[in-house]
PDB file of N, CA and C in Angstrom:
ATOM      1  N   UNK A   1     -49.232  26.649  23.997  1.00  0.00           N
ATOM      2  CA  UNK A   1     -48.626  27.130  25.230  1.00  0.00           C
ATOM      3  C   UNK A   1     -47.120  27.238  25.019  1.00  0.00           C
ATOM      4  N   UNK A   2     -46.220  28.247  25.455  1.00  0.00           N
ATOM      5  CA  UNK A   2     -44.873  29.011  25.187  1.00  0.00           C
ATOM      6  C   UNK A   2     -44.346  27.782  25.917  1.00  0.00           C
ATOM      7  N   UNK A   3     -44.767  27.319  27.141  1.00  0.00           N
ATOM      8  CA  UNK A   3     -43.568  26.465  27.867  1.00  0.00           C
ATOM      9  C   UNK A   3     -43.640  24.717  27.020  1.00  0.00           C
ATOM     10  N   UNK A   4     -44.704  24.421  26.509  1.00  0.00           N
ATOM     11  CA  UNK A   4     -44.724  23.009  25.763  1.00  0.00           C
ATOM     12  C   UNK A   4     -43.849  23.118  24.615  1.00  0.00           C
ATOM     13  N   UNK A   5     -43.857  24.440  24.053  1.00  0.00           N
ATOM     14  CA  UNK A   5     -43.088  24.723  22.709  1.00  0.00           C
ATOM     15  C   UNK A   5     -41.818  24.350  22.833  1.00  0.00           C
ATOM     16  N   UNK A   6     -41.655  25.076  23.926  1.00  0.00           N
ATOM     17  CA  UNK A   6     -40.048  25.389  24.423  1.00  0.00           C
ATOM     18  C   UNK A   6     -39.868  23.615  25.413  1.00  0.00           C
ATOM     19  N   UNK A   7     -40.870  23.070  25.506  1.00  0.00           N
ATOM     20  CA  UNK A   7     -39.983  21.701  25.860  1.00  0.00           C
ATOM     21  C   UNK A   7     -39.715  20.836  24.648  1.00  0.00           C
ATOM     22  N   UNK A   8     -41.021  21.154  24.060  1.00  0.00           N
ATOM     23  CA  UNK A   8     -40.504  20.405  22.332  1.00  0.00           C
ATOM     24  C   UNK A   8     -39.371  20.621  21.535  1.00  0.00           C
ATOM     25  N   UNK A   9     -38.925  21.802  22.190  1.00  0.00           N
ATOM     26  CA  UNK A   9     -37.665  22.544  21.569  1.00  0.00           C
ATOM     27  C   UNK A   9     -36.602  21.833  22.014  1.00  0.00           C
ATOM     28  N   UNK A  10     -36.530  21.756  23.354  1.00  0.00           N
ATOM     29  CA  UNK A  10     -35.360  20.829  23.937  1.00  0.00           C
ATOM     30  C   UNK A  10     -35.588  19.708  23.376  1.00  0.00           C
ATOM     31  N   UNK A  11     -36.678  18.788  23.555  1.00  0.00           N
ATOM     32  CA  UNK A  11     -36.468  17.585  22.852  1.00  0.00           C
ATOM     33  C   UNK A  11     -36.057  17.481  21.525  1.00  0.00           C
ATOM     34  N   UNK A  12     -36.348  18.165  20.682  1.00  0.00           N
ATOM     35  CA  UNK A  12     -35.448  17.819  19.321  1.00  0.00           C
ATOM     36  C   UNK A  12     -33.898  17.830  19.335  1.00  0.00           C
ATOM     37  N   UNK A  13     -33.709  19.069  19.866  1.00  0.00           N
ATOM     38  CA  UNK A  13     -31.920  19.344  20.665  1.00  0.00           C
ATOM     39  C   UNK A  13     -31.472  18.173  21.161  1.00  0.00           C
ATOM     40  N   UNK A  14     -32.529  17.483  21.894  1.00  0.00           N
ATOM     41  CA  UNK A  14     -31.939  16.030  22.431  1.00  0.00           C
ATOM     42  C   UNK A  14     -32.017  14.942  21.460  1.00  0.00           C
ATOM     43  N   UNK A  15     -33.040  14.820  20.741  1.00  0.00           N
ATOM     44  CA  UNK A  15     -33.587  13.447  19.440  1.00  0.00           C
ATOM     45  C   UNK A  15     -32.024  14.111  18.576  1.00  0.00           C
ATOM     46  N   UNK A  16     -31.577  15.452  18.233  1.00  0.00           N
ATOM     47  CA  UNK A  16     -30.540  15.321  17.573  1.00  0.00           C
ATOM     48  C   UNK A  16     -29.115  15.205  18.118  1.00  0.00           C
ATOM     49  N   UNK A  17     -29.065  14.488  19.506  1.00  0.00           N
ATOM     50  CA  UNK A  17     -27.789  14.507  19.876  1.00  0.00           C
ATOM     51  C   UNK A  17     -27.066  15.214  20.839  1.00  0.00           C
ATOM     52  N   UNK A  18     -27.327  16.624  20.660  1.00  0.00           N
ATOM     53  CA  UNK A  18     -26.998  17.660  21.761  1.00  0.00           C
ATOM     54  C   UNK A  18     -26.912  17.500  23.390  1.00  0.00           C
ATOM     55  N   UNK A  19     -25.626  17.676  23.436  1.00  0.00           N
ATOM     56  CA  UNK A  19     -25.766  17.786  25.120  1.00  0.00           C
ATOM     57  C   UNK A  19     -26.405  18.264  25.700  1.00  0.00           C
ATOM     58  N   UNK A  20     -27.346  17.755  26.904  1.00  0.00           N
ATOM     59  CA  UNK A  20     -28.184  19.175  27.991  1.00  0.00           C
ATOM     60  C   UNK A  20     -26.686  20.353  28.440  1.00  0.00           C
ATOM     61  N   UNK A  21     -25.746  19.931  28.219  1.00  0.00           N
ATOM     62  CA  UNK A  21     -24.953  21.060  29.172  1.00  0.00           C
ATOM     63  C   UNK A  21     -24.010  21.580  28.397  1.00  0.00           C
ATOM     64  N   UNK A  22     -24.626  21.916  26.718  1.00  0.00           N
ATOM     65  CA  UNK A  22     -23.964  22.889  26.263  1.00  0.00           C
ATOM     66  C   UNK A  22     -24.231  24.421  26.410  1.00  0.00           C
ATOM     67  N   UNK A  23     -23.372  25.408  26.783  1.00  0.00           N
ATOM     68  CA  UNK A  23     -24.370  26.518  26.891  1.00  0.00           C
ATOM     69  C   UNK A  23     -25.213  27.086  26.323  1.00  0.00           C
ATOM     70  N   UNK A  24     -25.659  26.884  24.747  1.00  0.00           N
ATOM     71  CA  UNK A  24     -27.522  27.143  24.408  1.00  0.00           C
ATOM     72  C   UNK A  24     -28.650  26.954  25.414  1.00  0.00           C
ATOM     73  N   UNK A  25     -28.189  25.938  26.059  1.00  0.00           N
ATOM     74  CA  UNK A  25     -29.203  24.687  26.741  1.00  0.00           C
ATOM     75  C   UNK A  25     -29.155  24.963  28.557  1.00  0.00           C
ATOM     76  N   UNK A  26     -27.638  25.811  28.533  1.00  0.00           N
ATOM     77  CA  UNK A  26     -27.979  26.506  29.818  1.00  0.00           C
ATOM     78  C   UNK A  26     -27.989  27.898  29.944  1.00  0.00           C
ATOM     79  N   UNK A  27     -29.011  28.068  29.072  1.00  0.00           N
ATOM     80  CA  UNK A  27     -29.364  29.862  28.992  1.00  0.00           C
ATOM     81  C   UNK A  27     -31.168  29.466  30.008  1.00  0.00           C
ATOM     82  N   UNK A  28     -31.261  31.110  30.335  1.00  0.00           N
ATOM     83  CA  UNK A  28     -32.826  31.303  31.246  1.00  0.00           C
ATOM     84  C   UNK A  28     -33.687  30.233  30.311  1.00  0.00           C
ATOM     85  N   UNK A  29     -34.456  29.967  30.894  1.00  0.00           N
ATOM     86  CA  UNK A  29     -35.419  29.067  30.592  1.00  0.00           C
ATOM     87  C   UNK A  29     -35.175  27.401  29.742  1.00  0.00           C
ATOM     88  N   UNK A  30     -34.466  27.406  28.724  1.00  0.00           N
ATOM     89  CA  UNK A  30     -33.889  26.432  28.925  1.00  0.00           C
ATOM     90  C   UNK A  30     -33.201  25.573  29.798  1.00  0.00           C
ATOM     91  N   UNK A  31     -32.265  25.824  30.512  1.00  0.00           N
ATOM     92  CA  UNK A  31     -32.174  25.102  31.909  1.00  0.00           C
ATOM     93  C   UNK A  31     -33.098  24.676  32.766  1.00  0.00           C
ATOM     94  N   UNK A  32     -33.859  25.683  33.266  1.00  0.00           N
ATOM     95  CA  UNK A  32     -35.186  24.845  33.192  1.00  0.00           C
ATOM     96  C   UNK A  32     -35.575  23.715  32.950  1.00  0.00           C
ATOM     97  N   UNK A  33     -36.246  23.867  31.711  1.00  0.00           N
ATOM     98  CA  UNK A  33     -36.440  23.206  30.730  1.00  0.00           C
ATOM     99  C   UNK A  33     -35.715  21.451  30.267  1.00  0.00           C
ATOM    100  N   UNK A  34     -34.457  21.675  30.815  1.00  0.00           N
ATOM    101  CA  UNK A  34     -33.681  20.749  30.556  1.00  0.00           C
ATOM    102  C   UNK A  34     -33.275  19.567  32.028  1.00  0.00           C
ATOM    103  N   UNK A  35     -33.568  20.403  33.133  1.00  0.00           N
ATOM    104  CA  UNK A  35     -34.056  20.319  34.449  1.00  0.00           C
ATOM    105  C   UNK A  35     -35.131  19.369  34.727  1.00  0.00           C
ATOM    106  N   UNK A  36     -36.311  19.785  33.893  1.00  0.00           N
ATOM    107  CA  UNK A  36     -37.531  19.095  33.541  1.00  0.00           C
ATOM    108  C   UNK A  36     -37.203  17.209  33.003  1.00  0.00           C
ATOM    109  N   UNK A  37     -37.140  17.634  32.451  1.00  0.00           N
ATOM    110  CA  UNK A  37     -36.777  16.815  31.304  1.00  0.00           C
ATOM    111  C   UNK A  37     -35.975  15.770  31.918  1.00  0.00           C
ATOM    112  N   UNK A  38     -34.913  15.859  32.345  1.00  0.00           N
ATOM    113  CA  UNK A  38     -33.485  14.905  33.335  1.00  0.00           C
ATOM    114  C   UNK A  38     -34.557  14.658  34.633  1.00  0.00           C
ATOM    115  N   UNK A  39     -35.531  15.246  35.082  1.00  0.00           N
ATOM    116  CA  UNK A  39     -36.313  14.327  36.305  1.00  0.00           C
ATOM    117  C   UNK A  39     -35.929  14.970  37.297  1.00  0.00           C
ATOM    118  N   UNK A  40     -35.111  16.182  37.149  1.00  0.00           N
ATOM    119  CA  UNK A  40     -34.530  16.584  38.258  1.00  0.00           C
ATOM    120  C   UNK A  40     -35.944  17.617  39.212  1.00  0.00           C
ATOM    121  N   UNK A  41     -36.800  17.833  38.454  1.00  0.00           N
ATOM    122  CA  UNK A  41     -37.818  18.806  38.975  1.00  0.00           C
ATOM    123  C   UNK A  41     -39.372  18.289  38.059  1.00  0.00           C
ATOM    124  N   UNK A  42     -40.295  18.938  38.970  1.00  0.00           N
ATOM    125  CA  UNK A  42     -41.815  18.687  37.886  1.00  0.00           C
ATOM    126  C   UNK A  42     -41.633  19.833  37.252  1.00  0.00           C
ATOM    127  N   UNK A  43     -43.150  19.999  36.237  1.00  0.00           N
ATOM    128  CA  UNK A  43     -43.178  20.714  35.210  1.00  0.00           C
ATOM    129  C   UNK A  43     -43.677  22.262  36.059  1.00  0.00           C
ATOM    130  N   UNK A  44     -44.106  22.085  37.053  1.00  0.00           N
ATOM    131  CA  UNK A  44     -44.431  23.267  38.340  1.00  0.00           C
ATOM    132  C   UNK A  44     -43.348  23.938  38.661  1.00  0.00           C
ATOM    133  N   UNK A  45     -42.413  23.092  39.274  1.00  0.00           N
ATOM    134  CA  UNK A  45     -41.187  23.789  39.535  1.00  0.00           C
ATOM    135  C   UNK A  45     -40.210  24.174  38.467  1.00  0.00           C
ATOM    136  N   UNK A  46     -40.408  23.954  37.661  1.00  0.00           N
ATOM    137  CA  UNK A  46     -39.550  24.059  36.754  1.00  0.00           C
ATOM    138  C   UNK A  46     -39.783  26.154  36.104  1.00  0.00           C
ATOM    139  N   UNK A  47     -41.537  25.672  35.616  1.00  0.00           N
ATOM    140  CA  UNK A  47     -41.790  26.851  35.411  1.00  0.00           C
ATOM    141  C   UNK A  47     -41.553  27.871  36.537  1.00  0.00           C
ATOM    142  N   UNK A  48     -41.485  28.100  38.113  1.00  0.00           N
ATOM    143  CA  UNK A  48     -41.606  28.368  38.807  1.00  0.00           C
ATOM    144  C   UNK A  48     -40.118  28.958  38.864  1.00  0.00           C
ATOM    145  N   UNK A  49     -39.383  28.131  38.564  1.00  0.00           N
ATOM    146  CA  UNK A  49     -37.870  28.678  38.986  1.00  0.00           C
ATOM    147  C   UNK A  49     -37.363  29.604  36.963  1.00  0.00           C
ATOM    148  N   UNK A  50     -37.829  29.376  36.299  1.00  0.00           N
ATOM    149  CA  UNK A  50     -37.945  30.111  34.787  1.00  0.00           C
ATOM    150  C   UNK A  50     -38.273  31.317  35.380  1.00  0.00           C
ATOM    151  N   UNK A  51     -39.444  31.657  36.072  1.00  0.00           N
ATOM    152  CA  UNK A  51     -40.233  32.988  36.090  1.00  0.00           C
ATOM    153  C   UNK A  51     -38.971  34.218  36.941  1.00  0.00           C
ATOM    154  N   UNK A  52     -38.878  32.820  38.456  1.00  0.00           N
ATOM    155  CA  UNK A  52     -37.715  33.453  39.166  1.00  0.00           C
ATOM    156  C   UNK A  52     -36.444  34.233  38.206  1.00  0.00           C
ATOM    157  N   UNK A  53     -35.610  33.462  37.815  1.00  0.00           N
ATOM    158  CA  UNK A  53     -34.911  33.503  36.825  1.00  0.00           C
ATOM    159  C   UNK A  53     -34.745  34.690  35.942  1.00  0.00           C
ATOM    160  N   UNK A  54     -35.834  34.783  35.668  1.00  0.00           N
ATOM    161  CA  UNK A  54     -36.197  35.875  34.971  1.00  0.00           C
ATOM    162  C   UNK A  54     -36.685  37.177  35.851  1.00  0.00           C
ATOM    163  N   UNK A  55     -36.816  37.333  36.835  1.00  0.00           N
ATOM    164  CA  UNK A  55     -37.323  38.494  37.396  1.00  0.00           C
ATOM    165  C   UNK A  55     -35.847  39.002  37.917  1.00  0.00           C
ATOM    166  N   UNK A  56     -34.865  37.918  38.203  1.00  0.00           N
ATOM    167  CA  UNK A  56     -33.799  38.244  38.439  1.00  0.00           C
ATOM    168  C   UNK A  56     -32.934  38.899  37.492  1.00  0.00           C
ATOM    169  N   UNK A  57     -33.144  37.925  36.108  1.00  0.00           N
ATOM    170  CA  UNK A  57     -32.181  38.711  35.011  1.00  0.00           C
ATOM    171  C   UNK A  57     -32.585  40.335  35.194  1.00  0.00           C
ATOM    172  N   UNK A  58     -33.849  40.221  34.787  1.00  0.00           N
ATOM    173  CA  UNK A  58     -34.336  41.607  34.456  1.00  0.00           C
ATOM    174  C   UNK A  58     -33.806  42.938  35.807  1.00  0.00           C
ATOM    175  N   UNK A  59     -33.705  42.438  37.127  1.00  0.00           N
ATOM    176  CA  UNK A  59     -33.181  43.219  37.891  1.00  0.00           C
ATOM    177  C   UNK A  59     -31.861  43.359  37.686  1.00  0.00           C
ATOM    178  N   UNK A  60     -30.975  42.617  37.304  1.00  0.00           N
ATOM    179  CA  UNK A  60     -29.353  42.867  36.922  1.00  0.00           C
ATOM    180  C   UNK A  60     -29.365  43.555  35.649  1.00  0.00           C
ATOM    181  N   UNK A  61     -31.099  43.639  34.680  1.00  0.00           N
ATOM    182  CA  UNK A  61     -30.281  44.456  33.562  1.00  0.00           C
ATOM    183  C   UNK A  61     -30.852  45.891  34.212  1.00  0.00           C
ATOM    184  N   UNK A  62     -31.975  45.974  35.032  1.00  0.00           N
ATOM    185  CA  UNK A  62     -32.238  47.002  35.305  1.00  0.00           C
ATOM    186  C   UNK A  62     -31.162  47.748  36.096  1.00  0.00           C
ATOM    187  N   UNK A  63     -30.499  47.361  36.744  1.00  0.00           N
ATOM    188  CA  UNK A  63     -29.406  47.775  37.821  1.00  0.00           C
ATOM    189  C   UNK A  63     -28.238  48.110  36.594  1.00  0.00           C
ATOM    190  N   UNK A  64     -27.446  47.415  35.833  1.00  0.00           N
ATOM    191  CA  UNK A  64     -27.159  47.883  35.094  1.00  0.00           C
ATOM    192  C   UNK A  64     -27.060  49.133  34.303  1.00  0.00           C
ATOM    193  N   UNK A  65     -27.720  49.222  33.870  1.00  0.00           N
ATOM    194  CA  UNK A  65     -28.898  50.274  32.701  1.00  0.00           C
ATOM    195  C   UNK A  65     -28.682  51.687  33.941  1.00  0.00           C
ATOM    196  N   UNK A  66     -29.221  51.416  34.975  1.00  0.00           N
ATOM    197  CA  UNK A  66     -28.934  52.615  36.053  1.00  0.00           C
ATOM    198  C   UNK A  66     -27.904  52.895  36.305  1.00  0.00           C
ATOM    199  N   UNK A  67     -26.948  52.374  36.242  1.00  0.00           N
ATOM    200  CA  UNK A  67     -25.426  52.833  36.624  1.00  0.00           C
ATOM    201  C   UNK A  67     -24.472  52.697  35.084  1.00  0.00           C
ATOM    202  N   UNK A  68     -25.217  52.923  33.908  1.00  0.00           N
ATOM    203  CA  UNK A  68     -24.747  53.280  33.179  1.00  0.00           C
ATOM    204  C   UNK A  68     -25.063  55.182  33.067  1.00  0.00           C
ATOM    205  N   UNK A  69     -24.319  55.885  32.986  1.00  0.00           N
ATOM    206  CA  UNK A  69     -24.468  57.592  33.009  1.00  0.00           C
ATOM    207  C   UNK A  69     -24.447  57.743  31.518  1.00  0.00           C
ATOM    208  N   UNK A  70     -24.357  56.816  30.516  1.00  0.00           N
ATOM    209  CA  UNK A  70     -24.878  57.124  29.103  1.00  0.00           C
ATOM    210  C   UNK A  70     -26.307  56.916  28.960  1.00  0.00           C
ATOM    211  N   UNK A  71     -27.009  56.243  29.706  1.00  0.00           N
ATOM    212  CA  UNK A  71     -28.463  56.034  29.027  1.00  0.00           C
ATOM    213  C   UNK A  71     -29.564  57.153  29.812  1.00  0.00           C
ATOM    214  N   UNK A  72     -30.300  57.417  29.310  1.00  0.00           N
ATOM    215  CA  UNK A  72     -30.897  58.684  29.558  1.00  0.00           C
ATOM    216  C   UNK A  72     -32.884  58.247  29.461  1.00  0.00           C
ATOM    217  N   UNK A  73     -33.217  58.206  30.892  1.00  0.00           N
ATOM    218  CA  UNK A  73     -34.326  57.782  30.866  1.00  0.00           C
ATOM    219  C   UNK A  73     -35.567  58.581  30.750  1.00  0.00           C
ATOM    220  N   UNK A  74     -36.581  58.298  29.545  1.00  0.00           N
ATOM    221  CA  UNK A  74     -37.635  59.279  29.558  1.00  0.00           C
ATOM    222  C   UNK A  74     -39.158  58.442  30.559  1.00  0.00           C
ATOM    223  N   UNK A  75     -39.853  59.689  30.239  1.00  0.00           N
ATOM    224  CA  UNK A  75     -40.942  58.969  30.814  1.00  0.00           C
ATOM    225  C   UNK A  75     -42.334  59.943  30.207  1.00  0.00           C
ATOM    226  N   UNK A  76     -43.039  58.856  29.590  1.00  0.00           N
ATOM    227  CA  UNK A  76     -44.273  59.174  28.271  1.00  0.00           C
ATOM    228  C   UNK A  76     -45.572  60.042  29.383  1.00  0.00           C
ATOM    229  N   UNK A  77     -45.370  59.236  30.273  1.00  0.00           N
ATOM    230  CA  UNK A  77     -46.558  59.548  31.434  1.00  0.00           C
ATOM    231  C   UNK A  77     -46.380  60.863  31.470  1.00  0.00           C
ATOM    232  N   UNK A  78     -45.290  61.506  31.737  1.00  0.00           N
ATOM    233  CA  UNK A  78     -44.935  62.844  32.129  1.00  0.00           C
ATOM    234  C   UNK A  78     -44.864  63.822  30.960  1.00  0.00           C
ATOM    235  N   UNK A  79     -44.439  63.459  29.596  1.00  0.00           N
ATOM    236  CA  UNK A  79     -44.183  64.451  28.503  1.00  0.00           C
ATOM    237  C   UNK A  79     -45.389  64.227  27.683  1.00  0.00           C
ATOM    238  N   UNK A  80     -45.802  64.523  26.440  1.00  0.00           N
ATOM    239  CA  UNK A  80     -45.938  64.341  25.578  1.00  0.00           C
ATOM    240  C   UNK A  80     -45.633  63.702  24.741  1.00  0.00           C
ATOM    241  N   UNK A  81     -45.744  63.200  23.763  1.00  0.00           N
ATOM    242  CA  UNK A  81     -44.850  62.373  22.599  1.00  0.00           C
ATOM    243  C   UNK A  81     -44.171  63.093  21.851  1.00  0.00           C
ATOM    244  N   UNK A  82     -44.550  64.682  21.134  1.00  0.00           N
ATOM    245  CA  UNK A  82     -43.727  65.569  20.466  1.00  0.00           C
ATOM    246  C   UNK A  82     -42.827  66.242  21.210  1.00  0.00           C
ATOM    247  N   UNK A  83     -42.783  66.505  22.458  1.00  0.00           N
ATOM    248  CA  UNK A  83     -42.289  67.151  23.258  1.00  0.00           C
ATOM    249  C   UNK A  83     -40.624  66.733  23.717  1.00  0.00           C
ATOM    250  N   UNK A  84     -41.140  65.079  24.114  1.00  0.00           N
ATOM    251  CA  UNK A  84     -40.432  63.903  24.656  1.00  0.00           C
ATOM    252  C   UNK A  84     -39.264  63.758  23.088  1.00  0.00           C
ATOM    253  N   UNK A  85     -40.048  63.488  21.703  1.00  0.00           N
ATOM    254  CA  UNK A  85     -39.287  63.598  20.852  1.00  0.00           C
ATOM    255  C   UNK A  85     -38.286  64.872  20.643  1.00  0.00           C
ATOM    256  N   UNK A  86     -39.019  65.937  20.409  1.00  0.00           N
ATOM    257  CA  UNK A  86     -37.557  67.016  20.874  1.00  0.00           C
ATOM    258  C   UNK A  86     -36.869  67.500  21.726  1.00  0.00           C
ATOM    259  N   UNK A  87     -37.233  67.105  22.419  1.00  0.00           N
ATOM    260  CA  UNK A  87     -35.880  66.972  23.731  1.00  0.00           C
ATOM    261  C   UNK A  87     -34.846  65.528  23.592  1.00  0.00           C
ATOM    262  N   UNK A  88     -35.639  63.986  23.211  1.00  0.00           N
ATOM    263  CA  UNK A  88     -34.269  63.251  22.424  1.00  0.00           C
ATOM    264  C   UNK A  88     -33.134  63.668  21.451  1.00  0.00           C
ATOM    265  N   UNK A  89     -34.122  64.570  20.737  1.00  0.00           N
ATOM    266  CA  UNK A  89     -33.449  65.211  19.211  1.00  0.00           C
ATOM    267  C   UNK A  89     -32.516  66.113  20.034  1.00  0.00           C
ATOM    268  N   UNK A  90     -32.543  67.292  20.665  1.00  0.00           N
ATOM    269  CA  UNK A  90     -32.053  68.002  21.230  1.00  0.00           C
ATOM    270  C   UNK A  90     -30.454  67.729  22.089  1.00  0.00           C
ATOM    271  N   UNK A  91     -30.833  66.218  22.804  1.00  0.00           N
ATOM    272  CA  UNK A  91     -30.131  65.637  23.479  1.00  0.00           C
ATOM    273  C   UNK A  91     -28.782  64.878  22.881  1.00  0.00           C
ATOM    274  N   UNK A  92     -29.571  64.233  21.541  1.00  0.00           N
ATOM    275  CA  UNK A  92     -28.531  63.998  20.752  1.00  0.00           C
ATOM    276  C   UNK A  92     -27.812  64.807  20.149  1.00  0.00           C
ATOM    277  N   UNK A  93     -28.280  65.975  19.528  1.00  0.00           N
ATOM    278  CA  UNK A  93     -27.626  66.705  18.599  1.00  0.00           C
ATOM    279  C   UNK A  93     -26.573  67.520  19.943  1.00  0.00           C
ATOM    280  N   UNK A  94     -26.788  67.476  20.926  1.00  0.00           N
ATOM    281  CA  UNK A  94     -25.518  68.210  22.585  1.00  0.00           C
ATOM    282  C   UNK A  94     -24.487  67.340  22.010  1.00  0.00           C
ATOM    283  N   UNK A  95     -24.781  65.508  22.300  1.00  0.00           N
ATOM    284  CA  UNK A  95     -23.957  64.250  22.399  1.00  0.00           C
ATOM    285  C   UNK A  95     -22.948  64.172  21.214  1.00  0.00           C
ATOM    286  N   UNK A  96     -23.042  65.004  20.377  1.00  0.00           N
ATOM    287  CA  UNK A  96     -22.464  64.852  18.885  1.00  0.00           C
ATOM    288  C   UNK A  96     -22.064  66.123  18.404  1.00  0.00           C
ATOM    289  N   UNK A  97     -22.614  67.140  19.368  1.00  0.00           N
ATOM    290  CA  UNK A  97     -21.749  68.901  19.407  1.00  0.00           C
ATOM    291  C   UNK A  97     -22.311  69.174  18.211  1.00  0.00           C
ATOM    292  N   UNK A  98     -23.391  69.509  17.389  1.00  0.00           N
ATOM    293  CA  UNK A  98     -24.049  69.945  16.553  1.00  0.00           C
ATOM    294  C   UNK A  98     -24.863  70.951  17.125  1.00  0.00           C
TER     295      UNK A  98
END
């Protein structure tokens, strides 16, 4: 299981010394993780607020990514795969005036 791994993970970080509150240790899921561990939460909540966490990152990169006017979004459902490929090719070779 990904989340036992990842507590075994913290515990060695800890058996070798490491602060819980260096920032490795307060990245997504580790905090958590490290949360767990200090008693501050069960192993329920813990995972529970990881998942959160993460649905959040992923909306700040998605929001991101959208209000960047360099990235250029395809969609497979709608093209083809050869099709979809030359129109990237196409797109790049505009971006680089070729």
């Amino acid at each position: 299981d990904v989340y036992k791994r990842q507590v075994e993970e913290v515990m060695g970080y800890a058996d070798m010394g490491y602060d819980p509150k260096i920032k490795p240790l307060q990245s997504l899921g580790y905090k958590q993780v490290v949360e767990y561990l200090m008693g501050d939460c069960d192993q329920a909540e813990a995972i529970a607020s990881t998942k959160k966490a993460t649905r959040n990152y992923a909306k700040r990169q998605l929001t991101w990514f959208r209000r960047d006017d360099r990235i250029h979004w395809f969609s497979l459902s709608e093209e083809g795969k050869q099709h979809l490929l030359k129109r990237i090719a196409l797109d790049i070779c505009r971006s680089i005036n070729i």
